[in-house]
Protein backbone atom coordinates (compact mmCIF):
# COMPACT_ATOMS: atom_id res chain seq x y z
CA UNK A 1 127.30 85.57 121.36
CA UNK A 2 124.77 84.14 119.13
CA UNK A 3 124.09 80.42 119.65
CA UNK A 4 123.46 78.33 116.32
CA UNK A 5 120.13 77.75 117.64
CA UNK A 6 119.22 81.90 117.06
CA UNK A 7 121.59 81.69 114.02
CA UNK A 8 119.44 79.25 112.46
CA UNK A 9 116.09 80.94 113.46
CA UNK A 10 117.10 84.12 112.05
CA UNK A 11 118.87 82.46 108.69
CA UNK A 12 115.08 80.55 108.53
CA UNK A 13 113.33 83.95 108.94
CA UNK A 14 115.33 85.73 106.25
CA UNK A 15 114.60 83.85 103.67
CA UNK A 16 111.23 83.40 104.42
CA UNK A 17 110.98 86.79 103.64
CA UNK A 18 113.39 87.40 100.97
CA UNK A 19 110.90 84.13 99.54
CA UNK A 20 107.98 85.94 99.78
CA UNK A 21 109.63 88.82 97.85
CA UNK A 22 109.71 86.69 95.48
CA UNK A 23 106.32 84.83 95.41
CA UNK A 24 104.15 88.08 96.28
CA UNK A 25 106.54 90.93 94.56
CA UNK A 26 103.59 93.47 94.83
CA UNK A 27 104.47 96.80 93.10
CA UNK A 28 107.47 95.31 90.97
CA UNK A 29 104.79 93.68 89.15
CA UNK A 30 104.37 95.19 85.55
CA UNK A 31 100.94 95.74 84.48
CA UNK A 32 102.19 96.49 80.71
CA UNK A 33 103.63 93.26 80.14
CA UNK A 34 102.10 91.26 77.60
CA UNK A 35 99.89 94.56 76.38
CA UNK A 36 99.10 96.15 72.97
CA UNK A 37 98.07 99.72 72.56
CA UNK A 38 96.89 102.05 69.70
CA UNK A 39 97.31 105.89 70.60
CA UNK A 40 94.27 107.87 70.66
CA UNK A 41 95.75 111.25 71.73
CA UNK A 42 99.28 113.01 71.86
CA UNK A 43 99.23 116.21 73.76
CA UNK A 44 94.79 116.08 73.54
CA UNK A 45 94.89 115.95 69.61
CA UNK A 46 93.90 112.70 68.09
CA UNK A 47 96.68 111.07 65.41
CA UNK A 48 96.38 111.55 61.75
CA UNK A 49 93.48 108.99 60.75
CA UNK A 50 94.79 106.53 58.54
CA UNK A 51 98.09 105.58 60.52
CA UNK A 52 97.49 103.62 63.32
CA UNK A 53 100.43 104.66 65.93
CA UNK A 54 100.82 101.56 68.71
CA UNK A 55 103.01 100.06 71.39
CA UNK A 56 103.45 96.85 72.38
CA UNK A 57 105.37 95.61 75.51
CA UNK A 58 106.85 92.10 75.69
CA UNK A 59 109.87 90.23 77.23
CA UNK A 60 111.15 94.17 78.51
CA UNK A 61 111.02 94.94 74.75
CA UNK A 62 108.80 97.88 73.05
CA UNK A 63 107.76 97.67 69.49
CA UNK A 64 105.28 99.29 67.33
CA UNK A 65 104.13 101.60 64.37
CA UNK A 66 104.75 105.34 64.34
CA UNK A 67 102.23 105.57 62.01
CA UNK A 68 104.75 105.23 58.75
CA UNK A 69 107.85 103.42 60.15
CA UNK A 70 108.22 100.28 62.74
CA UNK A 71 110.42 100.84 66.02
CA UNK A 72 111.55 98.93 68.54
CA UNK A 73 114.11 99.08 71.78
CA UNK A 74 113.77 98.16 75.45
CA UNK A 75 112.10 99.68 78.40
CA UNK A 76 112.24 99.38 82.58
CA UNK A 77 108.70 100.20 84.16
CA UNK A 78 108.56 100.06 87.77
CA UNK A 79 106.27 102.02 90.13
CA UNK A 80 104.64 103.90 87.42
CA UNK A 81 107.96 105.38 86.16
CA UNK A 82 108.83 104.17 82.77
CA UNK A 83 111.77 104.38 80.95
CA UNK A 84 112.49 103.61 77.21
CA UNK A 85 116.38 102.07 75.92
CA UNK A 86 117.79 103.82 73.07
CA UNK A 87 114.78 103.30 69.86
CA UNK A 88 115.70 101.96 66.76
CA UNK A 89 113.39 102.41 64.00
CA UNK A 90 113.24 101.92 60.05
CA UNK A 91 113.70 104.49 57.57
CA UNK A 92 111.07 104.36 55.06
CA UNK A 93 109.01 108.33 53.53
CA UNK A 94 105.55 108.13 53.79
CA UNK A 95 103.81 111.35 51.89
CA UNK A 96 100.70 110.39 52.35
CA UNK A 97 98.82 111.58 54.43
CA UNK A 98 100.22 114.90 54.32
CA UNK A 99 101.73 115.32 58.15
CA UNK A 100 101.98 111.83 58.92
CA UNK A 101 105.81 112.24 59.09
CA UNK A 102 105.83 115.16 61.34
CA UNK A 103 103.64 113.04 63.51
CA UNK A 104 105.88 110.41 63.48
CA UNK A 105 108.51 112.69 64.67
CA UNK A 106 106.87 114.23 67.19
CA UNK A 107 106.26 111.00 68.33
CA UNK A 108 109.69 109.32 68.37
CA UNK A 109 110.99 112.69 70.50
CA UNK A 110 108.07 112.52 72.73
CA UNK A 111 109.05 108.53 73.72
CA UNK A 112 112.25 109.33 74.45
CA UNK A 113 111.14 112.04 76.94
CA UNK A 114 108.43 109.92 79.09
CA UNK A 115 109.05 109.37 82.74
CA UNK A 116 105.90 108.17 84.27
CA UNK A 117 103.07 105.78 83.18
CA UNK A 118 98.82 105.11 84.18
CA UNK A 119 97.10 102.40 83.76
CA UNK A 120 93.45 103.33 83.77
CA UNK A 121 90.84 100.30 82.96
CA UNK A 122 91.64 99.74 79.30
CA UNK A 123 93.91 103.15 79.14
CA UNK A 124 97.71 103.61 79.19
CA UNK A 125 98.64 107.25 79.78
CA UNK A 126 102.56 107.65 78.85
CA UNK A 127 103.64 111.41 80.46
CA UNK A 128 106.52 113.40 80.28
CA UNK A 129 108.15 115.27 82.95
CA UNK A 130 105.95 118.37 81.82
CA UNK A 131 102.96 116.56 81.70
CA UNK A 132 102.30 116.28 78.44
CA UNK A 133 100.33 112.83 77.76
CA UNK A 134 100.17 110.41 75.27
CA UNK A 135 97.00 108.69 75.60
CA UNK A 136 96.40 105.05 73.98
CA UNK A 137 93.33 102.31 74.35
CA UNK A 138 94.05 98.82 74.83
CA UNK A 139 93.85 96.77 72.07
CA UNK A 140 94.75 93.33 72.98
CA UNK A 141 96.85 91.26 75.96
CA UNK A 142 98.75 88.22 75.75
């Protein structure tokens, strides 16, 4: 039988440590947010120049430019996997330059497929579960 004395040192020692879960969480931490990114390379070809394509990460929401249109949803990170919500984005044609709506595509399909994410120094390296990389440099924090 346990005697309150034990009952109380082990009640004390639990939440000590669920505490310092809390205090110190360690790899929950997210390292993206507060960030803003411009994307350098998708799949080792630079964007379309003209179009800046970014990310930002704030408050467990995503939002950027695709390079013609503004998005915006929600996304988990933990442990280097990422996740992205369903992405809503506006609707507006942009002809020039010639491409830059492909690229957008391309884009849009590729965030929906990421699973994993690096930070290196002032890189963010989104990937796919084929490997395929997106590749941006940091541009500001908060």
């Amino acid at each position: 039988m346990i005697t309150t004395k034990k009952f109380l040192t082990i009640s004390v020692l639990v939440l000590a440590i669920f505490s310092a879960c809390t205090l110190f969480p360690g790899s929950n931490t997210n390292p993206l947010e507060g960030t803003e990114w411009e994307l350098v390379t998708i799949n080792e070809s630079t964007p379309i120049p003209g179009r800046p394509i970014t990310i930002t990460f704030e408050d467990g929401e995503v939002h950027g430019s695709a390079g013609c249109n503004s998005y915006f949803g929600s996304y988990d990170a933990r442990s280097g996997g990422i996740t992205f919500g369903m992405l809503g984005w506006t609707a507006m044609a942009c002809m020039d330059p010639e491409g830059i709506m492909q690229q957008e595509q391309e884009y849009m399909a590729f965030l929906s497929e990421v699973v994993a994410y690096q930070v290196e120094g002032n890189q963010l390296i989104l990937e796919n579960e084929t490997q395929n990389q997106l590749t941006y440099q940091q541009t500001s924090t908060k």
